[in-house]
Structure formats: structure tokens, C-alpha cells
C-alpha atoms as a PDB file:
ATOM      1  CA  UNK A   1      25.133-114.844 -39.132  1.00  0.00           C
ATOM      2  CA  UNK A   2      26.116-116.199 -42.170  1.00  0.00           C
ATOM      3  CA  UNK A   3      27.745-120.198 -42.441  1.00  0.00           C
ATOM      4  CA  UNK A   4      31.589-118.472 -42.667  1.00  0.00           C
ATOM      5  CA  UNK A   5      30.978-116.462 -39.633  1.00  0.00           C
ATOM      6  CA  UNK A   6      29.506-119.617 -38.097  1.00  0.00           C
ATOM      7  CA  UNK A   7      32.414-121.758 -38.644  1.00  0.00           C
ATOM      8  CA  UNK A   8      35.196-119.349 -37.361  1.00  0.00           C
ATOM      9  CA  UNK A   9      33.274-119.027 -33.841  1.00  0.00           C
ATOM     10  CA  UNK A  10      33.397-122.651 -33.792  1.00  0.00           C
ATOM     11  CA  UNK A  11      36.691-123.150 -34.584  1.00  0.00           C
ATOM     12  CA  UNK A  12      37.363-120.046 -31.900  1.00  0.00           C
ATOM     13  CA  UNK A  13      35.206-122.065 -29.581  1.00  0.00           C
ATOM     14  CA  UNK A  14      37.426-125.520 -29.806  1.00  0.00           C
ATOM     15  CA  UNK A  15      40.531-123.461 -29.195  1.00  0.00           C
ATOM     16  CA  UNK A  16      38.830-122.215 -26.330  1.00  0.00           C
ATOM     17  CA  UNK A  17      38.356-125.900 -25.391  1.00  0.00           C
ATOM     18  CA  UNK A  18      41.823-126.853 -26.145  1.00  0.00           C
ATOM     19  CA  UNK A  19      43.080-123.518 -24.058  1.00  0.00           C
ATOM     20  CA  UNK A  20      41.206-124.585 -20.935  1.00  0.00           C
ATOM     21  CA  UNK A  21      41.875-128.451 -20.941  1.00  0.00           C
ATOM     22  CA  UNK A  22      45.513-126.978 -20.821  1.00  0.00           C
ATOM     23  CA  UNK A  23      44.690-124.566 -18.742  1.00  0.00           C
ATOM     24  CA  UNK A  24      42.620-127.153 -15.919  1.00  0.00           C
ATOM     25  CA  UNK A  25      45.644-129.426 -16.841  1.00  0.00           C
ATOM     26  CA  UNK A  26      48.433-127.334 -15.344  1.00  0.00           C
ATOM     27  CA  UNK A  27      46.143-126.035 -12.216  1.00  0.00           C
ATOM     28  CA  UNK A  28      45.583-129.828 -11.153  1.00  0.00           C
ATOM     29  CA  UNK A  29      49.257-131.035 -11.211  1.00  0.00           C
ATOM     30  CA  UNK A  30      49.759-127.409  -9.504  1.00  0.00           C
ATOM     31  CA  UNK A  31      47.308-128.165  -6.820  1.00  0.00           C
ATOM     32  CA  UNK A  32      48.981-131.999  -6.083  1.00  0.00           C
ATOM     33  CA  UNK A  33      52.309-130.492  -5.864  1.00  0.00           C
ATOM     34  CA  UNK A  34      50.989-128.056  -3.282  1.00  0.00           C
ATOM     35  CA  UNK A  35      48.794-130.532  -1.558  1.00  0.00           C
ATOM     36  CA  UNK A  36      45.211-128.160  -2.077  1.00  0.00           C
ATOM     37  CA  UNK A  37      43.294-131.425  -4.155  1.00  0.00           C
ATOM     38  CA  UNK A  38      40.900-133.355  -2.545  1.00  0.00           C
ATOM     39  CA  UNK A  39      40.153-136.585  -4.103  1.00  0.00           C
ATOM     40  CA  UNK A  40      36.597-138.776  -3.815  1.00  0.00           C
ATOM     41  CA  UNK A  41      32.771-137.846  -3.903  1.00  0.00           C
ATOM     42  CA  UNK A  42      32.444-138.233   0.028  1.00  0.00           C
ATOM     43  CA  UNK A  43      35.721-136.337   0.823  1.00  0.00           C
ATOM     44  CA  UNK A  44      34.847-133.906  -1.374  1.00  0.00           C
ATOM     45  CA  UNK A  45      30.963-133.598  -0.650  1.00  0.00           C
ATOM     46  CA  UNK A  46      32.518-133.106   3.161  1.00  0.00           C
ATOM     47  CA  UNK A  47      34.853-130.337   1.783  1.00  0.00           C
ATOM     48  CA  UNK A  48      32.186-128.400  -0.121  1.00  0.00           C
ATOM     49  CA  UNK A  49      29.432-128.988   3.141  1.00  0.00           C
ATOM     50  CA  UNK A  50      31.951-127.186   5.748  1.00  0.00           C
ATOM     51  CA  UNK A  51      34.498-124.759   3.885  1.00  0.00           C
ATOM     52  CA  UNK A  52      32.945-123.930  -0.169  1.00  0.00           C
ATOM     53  CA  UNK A  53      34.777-120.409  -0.182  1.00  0.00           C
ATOM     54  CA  UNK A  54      38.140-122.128   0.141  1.00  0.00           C
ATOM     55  CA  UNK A  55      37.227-124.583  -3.210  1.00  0.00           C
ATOM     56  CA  UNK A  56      38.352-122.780  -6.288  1.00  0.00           C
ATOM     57  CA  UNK A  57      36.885-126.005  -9.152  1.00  0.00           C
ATOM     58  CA  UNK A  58      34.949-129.091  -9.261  1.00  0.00           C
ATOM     59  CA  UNK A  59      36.119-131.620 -11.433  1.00  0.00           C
ATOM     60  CA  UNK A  60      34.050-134.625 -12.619  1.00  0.00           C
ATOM     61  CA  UNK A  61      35.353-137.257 -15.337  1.00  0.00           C
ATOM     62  CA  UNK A  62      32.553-138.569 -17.731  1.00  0.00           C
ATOM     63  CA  UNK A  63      30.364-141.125 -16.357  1.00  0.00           C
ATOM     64  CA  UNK A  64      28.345-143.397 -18.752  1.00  0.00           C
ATOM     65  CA  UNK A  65      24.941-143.048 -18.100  1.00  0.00           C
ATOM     66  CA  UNK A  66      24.267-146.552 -17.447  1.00  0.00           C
ATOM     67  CA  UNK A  67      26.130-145.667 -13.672  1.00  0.00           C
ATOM     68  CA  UNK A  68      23.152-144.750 -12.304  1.00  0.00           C
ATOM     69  CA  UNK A  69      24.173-144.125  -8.955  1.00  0.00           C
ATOM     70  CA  UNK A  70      27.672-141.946  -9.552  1.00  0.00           C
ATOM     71  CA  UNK A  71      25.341-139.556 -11.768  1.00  0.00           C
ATOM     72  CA  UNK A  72      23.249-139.120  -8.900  1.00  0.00           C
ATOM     73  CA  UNK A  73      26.272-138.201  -6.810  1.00  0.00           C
ATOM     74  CA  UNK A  74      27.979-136.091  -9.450  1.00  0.00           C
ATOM     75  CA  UNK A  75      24.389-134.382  -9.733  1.00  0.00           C
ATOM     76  CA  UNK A  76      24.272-133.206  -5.995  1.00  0.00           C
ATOM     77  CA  UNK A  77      28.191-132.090  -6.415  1.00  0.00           C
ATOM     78  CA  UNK A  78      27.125-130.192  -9.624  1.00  0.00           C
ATOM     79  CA  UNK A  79      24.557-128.445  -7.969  1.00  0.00           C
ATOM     80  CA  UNK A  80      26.253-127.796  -4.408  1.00  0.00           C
ATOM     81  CA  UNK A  81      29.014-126.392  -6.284  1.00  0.00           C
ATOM     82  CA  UNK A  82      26.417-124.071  -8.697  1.00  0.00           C
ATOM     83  CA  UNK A  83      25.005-123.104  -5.529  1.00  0.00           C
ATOM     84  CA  UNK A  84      27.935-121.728  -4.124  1.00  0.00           C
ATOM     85  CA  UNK A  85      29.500-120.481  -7.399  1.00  0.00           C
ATOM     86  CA  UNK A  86      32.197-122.946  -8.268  1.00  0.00           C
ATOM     87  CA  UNK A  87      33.229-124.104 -11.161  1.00  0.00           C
ATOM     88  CA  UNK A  88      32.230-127.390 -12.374  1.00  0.00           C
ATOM     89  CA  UNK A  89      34.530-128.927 -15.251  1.00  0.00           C
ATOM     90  CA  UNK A  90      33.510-132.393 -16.507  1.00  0.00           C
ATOM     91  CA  UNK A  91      36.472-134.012 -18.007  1.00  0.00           C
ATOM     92  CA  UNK A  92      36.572-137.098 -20.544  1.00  0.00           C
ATOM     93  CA  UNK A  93      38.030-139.499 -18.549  1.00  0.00           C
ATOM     94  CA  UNK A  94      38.894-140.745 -15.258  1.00  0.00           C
ATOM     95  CA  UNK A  95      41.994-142.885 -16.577  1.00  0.00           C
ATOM     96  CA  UNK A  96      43.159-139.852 -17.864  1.00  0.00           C
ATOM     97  CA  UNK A  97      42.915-138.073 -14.371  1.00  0.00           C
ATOM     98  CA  UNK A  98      44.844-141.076 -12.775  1.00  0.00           C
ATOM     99  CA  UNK A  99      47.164-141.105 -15.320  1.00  0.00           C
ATOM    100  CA  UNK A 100      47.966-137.550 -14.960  1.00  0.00           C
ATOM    101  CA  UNK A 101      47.980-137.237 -11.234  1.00  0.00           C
ATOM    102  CA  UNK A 102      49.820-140.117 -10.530  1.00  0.00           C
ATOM    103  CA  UNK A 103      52.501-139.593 -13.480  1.00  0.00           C
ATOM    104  CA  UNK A 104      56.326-139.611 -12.109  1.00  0.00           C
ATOM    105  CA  UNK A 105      56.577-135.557 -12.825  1.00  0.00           C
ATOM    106  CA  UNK A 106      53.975-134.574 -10.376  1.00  0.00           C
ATOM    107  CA  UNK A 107      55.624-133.949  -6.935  1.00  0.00           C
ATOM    108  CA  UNK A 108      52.553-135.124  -4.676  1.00  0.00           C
ATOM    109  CA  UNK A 109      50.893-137.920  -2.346  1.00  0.00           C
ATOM    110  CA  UNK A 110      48.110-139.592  -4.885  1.00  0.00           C
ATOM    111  CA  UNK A 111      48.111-143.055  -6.209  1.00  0.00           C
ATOM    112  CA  UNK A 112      46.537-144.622  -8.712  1.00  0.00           C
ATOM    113  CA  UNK A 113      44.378-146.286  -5.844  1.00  0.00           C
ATOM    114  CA  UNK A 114      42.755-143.030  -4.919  1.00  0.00           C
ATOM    115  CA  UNK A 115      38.984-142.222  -5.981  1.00  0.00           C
ATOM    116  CA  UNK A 116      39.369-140.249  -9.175  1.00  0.00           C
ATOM    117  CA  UNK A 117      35.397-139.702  -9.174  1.00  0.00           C
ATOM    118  CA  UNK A 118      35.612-136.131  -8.254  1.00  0.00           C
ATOM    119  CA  UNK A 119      38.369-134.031  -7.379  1.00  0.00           C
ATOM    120  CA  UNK A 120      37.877-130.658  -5.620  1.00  0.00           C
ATOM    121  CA  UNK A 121      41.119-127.836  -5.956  1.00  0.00           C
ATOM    122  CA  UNK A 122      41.106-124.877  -3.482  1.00  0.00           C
ATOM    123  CA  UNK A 123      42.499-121.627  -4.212  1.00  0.00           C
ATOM    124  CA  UNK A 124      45.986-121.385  -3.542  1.00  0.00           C
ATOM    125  CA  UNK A 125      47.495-119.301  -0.757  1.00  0.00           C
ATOM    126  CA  UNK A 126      49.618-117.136  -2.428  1.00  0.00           C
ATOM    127  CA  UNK A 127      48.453-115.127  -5.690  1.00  0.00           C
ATOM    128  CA  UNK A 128      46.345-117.131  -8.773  1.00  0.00           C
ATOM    129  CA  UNK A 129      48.023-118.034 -11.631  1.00  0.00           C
ATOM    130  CA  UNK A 130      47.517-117.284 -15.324  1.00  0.00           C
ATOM    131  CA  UNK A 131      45.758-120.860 -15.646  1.00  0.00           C
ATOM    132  CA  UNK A 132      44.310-120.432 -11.898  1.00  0.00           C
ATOM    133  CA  UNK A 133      42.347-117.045 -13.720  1.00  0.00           C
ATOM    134  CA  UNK A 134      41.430-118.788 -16.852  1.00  0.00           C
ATOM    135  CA  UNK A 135      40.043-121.481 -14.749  1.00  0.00           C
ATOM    136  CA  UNK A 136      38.035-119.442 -12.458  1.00  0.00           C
ATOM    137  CA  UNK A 137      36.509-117.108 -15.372  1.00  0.00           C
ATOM    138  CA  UNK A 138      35.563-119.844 -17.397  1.00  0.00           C
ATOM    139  CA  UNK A 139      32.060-121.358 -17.264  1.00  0.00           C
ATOM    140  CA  UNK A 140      31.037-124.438 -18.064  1.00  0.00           C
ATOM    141  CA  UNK A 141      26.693-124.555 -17.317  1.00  0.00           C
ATOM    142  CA  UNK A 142      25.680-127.084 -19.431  1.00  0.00           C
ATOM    143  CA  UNK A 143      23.634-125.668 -22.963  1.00  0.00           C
ATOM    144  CA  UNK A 144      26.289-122.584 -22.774  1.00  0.00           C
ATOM    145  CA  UNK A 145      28.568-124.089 -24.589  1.00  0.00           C
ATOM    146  CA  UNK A 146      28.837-126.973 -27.558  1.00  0.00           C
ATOM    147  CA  UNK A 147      31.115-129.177 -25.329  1.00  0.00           C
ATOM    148  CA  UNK A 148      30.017-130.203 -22.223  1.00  0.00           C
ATOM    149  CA  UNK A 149      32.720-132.557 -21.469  1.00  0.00           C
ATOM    150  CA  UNK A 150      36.756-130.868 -21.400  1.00  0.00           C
ATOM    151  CA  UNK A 151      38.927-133.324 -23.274  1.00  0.00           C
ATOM    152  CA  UNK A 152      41.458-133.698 -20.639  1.00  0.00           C
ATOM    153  CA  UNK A 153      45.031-133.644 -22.937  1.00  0.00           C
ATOM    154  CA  UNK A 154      47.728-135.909 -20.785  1.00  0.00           C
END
């Protein structure tokens, strides 16, 4: 592979990025408006423990490693969720989650109160959506990619 060739998959890479932080974007203000998020570590450690088919995606916002004990907690999500073949998406921020979820456009029940430490979405009764599919195809195991963290766009 020669340095040109190397450049253009990057650059096809951080559209990728870009493409699925849009993508995970629209499927979370989807999933408030139709009531299928479930916000919190415990709620959504319960959620995984008793029904993982019905949980589509994981999402956990960046956590500075200092915060010892929410890594350990997004650890055991991370690999509950691996182990029953969801998803995982760590985003960049958890203001940006709030922000997003509570903004005045979304048609849904959360408040800025609400624990924006992990958030599992379940598939959606009817059919998936473009952004459901990009979602679901996507993977994000850590080393596979250059960006382990989704920059959330809001």
C-alpha cells in the first residue's frame, strides 16, 4: 500500500465515522420518540440480563479514565453486550447525549435529570430503518477501527 492509497482509506474511514455518528444520531431521537430507549447502567444492565434479543445498540459516552468505577461498569455492559452480539457505540460525550435527547424537537419522556451513562435502544416493532441497518451492520470492537470513540454531531 503505498502513502496515497493510505490516505484515501483514511479519509474513506472518517466519512464512515461522520456517516454513522449521523446515522446513531437519527436512531436515538427515533427510539425516544417511540419510547424503545432505556436510560442508566442499572436499568440497562437489568434490560440486557432478562430480554438481550429485544436490544438492537449499546451506547456509552466517553468516560475519563480517572472514573474508575463507571469504567468498570461500562466494561461488564461492553462485554454482556459482545456476548450477546450487540452493538456497542462509545460516543464523545455525555452532555452531548443530554443535549440531544432532551432538545425541544424530540417528542419523548427524558430529562436532562436522567442517567445518560448508558443508553440501551431496542429494535423497533415495525421494519428497520436505513440508519436502524447502518447501525446494526456496523462494528465498533475496539483495534478494528482508528476511532474508538463516535463523535456524537448535535
Amino acid at each position: 500500500m503505498t502513502l496515497p492509497e493510505v490516505g484515501e482509506n483514511m479519509a474513506k474511514e472518517n466519512k464512515n465515522i461522520v456517516d454513522v455518528g449521523q446515522s446513531l444520531k437519527k436512531v436515538l431521537l427515533q427510539a425516544v420518540a417511540e419510547h424503545r430507549i432505556t436510560l442508566g447502567v442499572f436499568e440497562c444492565a437489568q434490560i440486557l440480563e432478562v430480554c438481550p434479543e429485544e436490544v438492537m445498540v449499546c451506547v456509552l459516552p466517553y468516560v475519563p479514565s480517572n472514573d474508575v468505577a463507571v469504567s468498570i461498569q461500562h466494561k461488564l455492559i461492553e462485554a454482556h453486550c459482545w456476548e450477546n452480539g450487540i452493538n456497542v457505540f462509545r460516543v464523545d460525550s455525555s452532555e452531548k447525549l443530554a443535549t440531544l435527547l432532551t432538545s425541544g424537537d424530540v417528542k419523548g419522556d427524558v430529562d436532562r435529570t436522567c442517567d445518560m451513562s448508558c443508553i440501551a435502544v431496542k429494535f423497533p416493532l415495525e421494519e428497520l430503518s436505513p440508519d436502524d441497518h447502518m447501525i446494526t451492520r456496523f462494528s465498533c470492537v475496539p483495534g478494528e477501527t482508528l476511532h474508538d470513540v463516535i463523535e456524537l454531531p448535535v
